[in-house]
Protein backbone atom coordinates (compact mmCIF):
# COMPACT_ATOMS: atom_id res chain seq x y z
CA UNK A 1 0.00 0.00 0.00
CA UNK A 2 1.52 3.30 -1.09
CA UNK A 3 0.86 6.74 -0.10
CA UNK A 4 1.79 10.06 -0.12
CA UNK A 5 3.18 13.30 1.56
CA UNK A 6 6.51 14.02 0.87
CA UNK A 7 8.23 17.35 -0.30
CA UNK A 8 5.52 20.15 -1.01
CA UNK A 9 5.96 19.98 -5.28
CA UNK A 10 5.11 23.50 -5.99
CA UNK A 11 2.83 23.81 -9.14
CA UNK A 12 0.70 25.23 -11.67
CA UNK A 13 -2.13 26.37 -13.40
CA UNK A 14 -2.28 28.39 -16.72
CA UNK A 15 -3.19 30.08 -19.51
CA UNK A 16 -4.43 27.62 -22.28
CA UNK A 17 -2.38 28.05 -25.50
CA UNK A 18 -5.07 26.92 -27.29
CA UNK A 19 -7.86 27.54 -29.69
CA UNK A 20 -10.11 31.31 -29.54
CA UNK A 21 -13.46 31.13 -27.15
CA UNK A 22 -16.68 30.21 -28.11
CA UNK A 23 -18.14 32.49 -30.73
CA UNK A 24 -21.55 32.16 -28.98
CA UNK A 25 -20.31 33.44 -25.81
CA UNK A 26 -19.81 37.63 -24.43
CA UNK A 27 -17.17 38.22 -22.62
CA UNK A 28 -18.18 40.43 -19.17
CA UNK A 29 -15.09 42.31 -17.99
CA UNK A 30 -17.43 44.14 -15.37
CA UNK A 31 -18.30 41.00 -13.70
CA UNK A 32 -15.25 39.46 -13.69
CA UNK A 33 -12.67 38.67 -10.88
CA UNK A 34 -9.63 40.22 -11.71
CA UNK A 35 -7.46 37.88 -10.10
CA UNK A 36 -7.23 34.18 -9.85
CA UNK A 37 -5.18 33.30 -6.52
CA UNK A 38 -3.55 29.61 -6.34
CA UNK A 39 -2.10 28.10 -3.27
CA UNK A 40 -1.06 24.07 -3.16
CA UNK A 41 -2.82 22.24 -0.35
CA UNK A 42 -0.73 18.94 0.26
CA UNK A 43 1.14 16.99 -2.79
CA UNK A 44 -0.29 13.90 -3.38
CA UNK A 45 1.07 10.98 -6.08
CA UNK A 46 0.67 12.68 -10.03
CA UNK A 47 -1.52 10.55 -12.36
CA UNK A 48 -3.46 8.49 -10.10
CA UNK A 49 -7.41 8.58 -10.35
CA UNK A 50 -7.97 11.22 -7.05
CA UNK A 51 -11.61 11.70 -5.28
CA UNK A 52 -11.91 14.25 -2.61
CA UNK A 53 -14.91 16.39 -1.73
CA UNK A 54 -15.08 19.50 1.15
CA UNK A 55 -17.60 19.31 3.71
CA UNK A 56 -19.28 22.68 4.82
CA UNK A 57 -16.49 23.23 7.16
CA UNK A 58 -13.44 23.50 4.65
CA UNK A 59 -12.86 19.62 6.01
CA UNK A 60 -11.22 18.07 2.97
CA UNK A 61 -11.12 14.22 2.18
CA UNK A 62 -9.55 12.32 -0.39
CA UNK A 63 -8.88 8.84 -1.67
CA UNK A 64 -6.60 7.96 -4.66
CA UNK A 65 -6.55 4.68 -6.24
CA UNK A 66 -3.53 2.58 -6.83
CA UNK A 67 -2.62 1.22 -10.15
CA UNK A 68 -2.63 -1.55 -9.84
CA UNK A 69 -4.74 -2.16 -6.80
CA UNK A 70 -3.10 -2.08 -3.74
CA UNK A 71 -3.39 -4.80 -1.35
CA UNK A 72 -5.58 -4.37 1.38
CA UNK A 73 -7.20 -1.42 -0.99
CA UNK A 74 -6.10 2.73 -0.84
CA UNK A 75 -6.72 4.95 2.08
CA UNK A 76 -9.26 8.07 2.80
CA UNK A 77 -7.61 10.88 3.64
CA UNK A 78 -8.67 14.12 5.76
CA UNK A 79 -7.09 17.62 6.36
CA UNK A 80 -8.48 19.47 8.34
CA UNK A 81 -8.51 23.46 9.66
CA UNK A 82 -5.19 23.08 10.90
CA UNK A 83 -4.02 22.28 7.95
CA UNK A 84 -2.00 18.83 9.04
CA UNK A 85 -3.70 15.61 6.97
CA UNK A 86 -4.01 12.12 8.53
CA UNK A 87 -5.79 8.55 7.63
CA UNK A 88 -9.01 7.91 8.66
CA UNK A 89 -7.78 4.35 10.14
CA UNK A 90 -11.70 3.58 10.26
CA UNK A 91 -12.16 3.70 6.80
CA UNK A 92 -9.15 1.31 6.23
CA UNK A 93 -11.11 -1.46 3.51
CA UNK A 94 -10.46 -4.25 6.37
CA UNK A 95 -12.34 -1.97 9.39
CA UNK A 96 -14.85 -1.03 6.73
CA UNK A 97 -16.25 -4.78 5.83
CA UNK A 98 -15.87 -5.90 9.41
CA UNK A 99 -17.87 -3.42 10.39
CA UNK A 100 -20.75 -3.81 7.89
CA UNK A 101 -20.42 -7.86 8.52
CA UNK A 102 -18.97 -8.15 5.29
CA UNK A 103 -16.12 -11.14 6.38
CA UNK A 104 -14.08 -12.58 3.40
CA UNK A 105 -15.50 -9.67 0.38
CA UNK A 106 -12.47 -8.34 -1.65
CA UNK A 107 -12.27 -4.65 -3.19
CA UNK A 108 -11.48 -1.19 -2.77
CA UNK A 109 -13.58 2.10 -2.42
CA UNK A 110 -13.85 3.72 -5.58
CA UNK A 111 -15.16 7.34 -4.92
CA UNK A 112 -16.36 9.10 -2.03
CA UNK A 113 -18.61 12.58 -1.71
CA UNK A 114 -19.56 14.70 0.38
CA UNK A 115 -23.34 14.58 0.97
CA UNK A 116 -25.73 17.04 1.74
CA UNK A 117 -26.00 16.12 5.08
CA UNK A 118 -22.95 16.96 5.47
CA UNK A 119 -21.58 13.13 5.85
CA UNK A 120 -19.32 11.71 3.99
CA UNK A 121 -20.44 8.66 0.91
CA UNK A 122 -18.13 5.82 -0.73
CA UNK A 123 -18.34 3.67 -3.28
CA UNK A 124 -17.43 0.16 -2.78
CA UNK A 125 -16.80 -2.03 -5.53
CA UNK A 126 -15.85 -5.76 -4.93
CA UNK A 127 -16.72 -8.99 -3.86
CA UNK A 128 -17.72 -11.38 -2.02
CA UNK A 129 -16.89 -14.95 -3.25
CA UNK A 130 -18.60 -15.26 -6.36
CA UNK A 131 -21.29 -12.67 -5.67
CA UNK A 132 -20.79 -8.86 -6.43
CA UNK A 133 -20.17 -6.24 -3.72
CA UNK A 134 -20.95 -2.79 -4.67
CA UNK A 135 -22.69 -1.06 -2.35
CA UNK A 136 -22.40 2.73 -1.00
CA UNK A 137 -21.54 3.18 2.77
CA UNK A 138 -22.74 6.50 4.93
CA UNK A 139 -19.47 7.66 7.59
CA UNK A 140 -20.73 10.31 10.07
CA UNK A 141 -17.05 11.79 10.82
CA UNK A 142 -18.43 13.50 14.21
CA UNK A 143 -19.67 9.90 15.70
CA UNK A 144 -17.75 7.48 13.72
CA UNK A 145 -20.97 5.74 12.53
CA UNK A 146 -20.97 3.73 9.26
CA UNK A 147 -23.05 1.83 8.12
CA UNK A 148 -24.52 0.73 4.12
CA UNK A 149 -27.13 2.69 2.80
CA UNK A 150 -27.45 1.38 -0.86
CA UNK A 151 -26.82 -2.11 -0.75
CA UNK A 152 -25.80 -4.14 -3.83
CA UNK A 153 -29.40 -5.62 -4.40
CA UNK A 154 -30.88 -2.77 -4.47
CA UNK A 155 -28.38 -0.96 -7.02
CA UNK A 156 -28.15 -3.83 -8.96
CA UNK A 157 -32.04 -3.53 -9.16
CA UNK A 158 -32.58 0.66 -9.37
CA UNK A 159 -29.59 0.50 -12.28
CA UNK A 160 -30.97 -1.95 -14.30
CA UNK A 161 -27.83 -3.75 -14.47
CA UNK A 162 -28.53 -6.62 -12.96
CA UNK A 163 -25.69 -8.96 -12.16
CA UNK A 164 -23.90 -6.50 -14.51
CA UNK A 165 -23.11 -4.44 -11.93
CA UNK A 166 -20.39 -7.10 -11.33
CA UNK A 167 -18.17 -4.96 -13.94
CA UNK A 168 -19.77 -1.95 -13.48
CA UNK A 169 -17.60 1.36 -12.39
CA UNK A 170 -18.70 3.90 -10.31
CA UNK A 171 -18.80 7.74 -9.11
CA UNK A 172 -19.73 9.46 -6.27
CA UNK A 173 -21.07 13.35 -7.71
CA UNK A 174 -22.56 15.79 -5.27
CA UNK A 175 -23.04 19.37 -4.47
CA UNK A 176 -24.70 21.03 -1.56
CA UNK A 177 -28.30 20.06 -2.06
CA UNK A 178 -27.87 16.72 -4.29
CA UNK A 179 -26.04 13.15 -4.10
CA UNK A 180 -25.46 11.14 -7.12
CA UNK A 181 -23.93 7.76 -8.14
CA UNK A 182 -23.29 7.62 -12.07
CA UNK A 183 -22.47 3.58 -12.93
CA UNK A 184 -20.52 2.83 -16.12
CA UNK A 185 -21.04 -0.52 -17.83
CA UNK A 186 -19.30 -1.27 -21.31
CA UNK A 187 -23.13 -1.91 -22.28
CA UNK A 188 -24.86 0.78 -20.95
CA UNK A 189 -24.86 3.43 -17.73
CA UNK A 190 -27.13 4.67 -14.82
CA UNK A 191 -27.61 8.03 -13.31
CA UNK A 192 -29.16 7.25 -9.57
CA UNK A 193 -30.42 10.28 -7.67
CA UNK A 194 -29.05 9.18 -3.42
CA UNK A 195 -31.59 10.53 -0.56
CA UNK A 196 -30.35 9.51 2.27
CA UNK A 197 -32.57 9.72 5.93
CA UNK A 198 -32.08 9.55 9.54
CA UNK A 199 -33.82 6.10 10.67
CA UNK A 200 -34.89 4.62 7.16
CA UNK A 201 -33.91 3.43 4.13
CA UNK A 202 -31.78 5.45 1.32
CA UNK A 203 -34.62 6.29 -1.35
CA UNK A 204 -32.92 5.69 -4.63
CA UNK A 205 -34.27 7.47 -8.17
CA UNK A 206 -33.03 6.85 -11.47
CA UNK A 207 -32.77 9.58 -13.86
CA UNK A 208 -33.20 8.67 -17.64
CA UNK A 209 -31.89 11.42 -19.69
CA UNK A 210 -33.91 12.50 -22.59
CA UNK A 211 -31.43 14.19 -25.58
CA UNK A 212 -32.98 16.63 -28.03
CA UNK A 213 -33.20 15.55 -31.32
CA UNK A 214 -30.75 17.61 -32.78
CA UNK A 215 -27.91 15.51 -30.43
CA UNK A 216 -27.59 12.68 -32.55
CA UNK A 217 -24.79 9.90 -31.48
CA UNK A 218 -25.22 11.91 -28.36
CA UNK A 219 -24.29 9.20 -25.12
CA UNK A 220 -23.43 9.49 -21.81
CA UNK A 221 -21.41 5.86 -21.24
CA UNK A 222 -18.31 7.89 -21.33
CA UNK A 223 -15.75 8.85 -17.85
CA UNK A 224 -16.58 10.07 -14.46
CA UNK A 225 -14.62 12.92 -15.34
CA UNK A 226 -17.25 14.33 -17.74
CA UNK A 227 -19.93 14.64 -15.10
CA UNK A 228 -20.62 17.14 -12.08
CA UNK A 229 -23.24 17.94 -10.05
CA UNK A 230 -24.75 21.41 -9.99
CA UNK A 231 -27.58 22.60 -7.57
CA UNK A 232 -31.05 21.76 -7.02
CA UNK A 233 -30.70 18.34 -9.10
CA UNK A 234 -28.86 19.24 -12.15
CA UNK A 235 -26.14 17.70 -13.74
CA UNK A 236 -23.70 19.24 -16.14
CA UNK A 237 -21.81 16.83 -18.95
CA UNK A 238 -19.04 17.76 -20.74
CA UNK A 239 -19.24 15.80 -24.31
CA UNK A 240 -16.07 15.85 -25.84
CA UNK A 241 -17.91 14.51 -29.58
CA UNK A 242 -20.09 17.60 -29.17
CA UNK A 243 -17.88 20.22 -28.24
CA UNK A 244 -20.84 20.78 -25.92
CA UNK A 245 -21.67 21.46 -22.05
CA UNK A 246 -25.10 19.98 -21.63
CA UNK A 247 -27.32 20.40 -18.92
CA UNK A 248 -29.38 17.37 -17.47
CA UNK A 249 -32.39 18.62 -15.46
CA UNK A 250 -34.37 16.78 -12.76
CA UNK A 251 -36.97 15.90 -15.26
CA UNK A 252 -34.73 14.36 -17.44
CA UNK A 253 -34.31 16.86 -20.22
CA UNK A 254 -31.00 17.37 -21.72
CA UNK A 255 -30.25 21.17 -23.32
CA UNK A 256 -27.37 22.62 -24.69
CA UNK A 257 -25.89 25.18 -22.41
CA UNK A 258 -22.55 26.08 -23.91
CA UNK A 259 -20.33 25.77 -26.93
CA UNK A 260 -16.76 24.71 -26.94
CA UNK A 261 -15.81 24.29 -29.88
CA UNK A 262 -12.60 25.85 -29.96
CA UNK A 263 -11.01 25.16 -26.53
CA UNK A 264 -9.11 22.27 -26.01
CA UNK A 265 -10.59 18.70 -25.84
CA UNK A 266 -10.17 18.10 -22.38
CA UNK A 267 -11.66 19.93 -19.20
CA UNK A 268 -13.18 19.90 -15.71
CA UNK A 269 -17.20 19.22 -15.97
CA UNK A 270 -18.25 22.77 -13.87
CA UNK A 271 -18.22 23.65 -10.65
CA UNK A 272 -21.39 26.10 -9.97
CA UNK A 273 -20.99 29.08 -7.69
CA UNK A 274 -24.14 31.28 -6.53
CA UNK A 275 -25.51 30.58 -10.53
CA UNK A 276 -21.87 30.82 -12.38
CA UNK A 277 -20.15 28.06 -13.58
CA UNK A 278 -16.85 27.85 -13.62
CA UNK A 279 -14.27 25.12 -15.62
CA UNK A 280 -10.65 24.94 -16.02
CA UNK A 281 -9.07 24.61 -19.09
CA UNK A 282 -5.18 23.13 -19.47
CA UNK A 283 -2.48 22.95 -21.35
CA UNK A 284 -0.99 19.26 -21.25
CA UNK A 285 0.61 17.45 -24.20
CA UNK A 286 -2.54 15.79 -25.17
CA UNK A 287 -4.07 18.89 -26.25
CA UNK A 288 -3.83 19.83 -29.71
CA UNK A 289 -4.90 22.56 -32.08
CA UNK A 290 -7.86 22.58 -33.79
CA UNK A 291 -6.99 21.97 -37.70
CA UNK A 292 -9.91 24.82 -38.43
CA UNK A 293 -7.79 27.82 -36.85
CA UNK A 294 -4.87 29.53 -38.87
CA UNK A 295 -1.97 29.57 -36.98
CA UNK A 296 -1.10 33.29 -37.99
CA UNK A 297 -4.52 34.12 -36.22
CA UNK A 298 -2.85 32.70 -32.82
CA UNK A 299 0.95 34.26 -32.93
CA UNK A 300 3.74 33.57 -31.18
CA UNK A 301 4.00 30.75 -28.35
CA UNK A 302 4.24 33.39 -26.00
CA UNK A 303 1.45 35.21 -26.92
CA UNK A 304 -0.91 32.89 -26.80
CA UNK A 305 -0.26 31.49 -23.36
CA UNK A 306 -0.83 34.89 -22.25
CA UNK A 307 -3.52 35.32 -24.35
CA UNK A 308 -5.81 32.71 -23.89
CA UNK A 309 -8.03 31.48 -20.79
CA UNK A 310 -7.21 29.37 -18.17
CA UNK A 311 -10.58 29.25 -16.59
CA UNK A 312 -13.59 30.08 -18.04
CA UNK A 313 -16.71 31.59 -15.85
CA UNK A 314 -19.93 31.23 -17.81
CA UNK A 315 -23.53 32.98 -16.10
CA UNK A 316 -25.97 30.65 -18.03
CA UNK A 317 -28.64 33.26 -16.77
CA UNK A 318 -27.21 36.18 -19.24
CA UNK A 319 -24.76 34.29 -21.23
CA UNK A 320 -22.40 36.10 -20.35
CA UNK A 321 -18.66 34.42 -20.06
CA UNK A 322 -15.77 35.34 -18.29
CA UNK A 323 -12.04 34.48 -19.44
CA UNK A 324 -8.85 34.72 -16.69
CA UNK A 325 -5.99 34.42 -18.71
CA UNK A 326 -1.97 34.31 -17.48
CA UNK A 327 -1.86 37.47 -16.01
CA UNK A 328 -4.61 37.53 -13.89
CA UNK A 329 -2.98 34.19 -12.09
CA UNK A 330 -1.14 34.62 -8.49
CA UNK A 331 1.05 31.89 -7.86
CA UNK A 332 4.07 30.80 -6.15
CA UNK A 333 7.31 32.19 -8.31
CA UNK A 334 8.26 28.14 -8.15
CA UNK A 335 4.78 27.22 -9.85
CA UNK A 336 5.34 26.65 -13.43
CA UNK A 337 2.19 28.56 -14.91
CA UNK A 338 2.34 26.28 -18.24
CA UNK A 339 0.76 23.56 -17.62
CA UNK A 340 -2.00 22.05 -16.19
CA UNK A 341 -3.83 18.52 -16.16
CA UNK A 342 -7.01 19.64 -14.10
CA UNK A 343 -9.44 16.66 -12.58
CA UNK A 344 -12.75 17.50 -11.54
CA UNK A 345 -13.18 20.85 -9.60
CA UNK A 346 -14.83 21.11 -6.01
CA UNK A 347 -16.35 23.63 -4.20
CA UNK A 348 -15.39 24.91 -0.66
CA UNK A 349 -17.90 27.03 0.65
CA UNK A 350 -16.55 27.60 3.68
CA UNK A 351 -13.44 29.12 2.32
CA UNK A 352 -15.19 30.46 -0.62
CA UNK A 353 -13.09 28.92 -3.39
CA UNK A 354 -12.87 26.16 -5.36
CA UNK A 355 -10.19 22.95 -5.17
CA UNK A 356 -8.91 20.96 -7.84
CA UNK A 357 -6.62 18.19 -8.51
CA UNK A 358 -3.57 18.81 -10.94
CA UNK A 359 -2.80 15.04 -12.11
CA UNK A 360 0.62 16.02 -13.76
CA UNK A 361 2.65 16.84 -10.37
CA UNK A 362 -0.30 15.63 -8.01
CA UNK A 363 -1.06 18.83 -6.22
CA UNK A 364 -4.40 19.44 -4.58
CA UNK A 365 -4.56 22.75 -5.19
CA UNK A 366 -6.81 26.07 -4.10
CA UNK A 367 -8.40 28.82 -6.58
CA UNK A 368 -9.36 31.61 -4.62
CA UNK A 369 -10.91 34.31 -6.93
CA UNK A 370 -10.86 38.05 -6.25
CA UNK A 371 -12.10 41.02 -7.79
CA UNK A 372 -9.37 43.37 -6.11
């Protein structure tokens, strides 16, 4: 079993040297931030698939998972106000099945969220001889309790997997008023809505998205890291075939919310702030021009790493987008403002800003936003 915290690797984000913004976007220098502040966390190991959700007291946990599995599975980790992270030993995958009874089941949490409630959610995905285990546990950090509120039954009954669910993957999505598990099956996927409740039973609702017409091929068996939760039941998908942001309501209705053709491939799905949403765009190797845009149009290297956004702030209310390019970033001098792998962005609400993962060095890493 591996893990982490050595030597703080300072880090990051930048400017994408990319393509020009959407063309059905307006930028809104009035309503934008004018700085971007970034400040690393705790290094963690680069290039590992990372989960980690804040609760609404700036607690922040995390889980990475080892490649290949590591025995005994990977460990949750917490850091707290003070700033000083340590292992929640009761999460450990052996104290977590003999707690729930589950003696002799194999696997390894795959994701873990931050409910509503304010407790924290993970994914298990194993087994138990030759039956599946995948079933989503509820830890209540103030008491300790745990204990399995989706069981692998019912999921394998509210998916419509069946025994399916055997190979299925899994995430964890949530914001403040919502908890979701999206399951990924070569053959198929499920979107369940998570309510979870005091004394009874975890009321599970499965969401079947309805695409407009004019989204043809469109499909939503892709990666976890397309997907994020917004508030009051939406979901937000970022469809790389599209060049699209979609919206999913609570009805099921899919709509177009934003263009992106023209920025690179590869992004965080959005993290939404009091009605804005905000992605990160980066600049890693496997981004590549798009062949449509002249490179005279762009310039210099130079110029268009200062030129072009890093983040992107989009008020689906007014249409109205906001772009913070290289200059606007406050870093560390040792941060390399280059490059940038982003993975799924978080929101802290008690420290008003947002966290992400940077997979290329493995910094968890802050964005504070200002308008100073």
């Amino acid at each position: 079993m591996r893990r982490i915290i050595g030597l703080m690797t300072f880090l990051l984000v930048c400017g994408c040297d990319r393509n020009p913004a959407p063309s059905d976007t307006t930028p809104s220098a009035d309503e934008a931030p004018k700085s971007v502040e970034i400040r690393p966390i705790t290094p963690l190991l680069p290039r590992l698939l990372t989960h980690f959700s804040v609760d609404s007291k700036g607690n922040l946990y995390w889980l990475q998972e080892s490649d290949p599995p590591a025995a005994g599975g990977d460990l949750v980790f917490l850091i707290g106000v003070g700033g000083v992270p340590q292992t929640l030993e009761a999460l450990s995958v052996g104290n977590l099945l003999d707690k729930l009874g589950l003696h002799g089941a194999t696997g390894a949490i795959h994701s873990l969220a931050i409910g509503p409630d304010d407790a924290l959610y993970l994914l298990f995905i194993g087994s138990h001889g030759p039956a599946p285990v995948y079933f989503v546990a509820q830890y209540i950090p103030a008491s300790h309790g745990l204990r399995i509120v989706a069981d692998t039954q019912r999921l394998m009954q509210e998916s419509g997997l069946g025994v399916s669910l055997a190979l299925a993957r899994g995430s964890l999505l949530s914001s403040a008023t919502d908890l979701w598990l999206w399951v990924r099956h070569t053959d198929g996927y499920a979107l369940l809505k998570l309510e979870s409740h005091a004394d009874t039973e975890m009321t599970i609702h499965r969401l079947q998205p309805q695409p407009p017409s004019e989204a043809r091929n469109w499909r939503l068996n892709g990666e976890a890291e397309q997907l994020s939760a917004g508030m009051h039941g939406v979901l937000y998908f970022v469809e790389p075939d599209h060049a699209t942001l979609w919206r999913i309501d609570p009805d099921g209705s899919v709509s177009a919310v934003l263009s992106l053709e023209g920025l690179p491939q590869a992004a965080t799905p959005p993290a939404e702030i009091e009605g804005r949403l905000f992605m990160v765009f980066g600049d890693s190797p496997r981004f590549a021009f798009a062949s449509s845009v002249d490179q005279q149009e762009l310039g210099d290297s130079s110029k268009r790493i200062a030129e072009f956004p890093a983040v992107l702030v989009y008020s689906p209310l007014d249409h109205k987008s906001n772009y913070f390019y290289r200059s606007h970033l406050i870093a560390p001098e040792s941060m390399p403002l280059q490059t940038l792998d982003p993975r799924q962005l978080t929101v802290d609400v008690a420290n008003n800003t947002l966290v992400t993962f940077d997979a290329g060095t493995g910094e968890l890493l802050r964005l504070r936003f200002s308008r100073q």
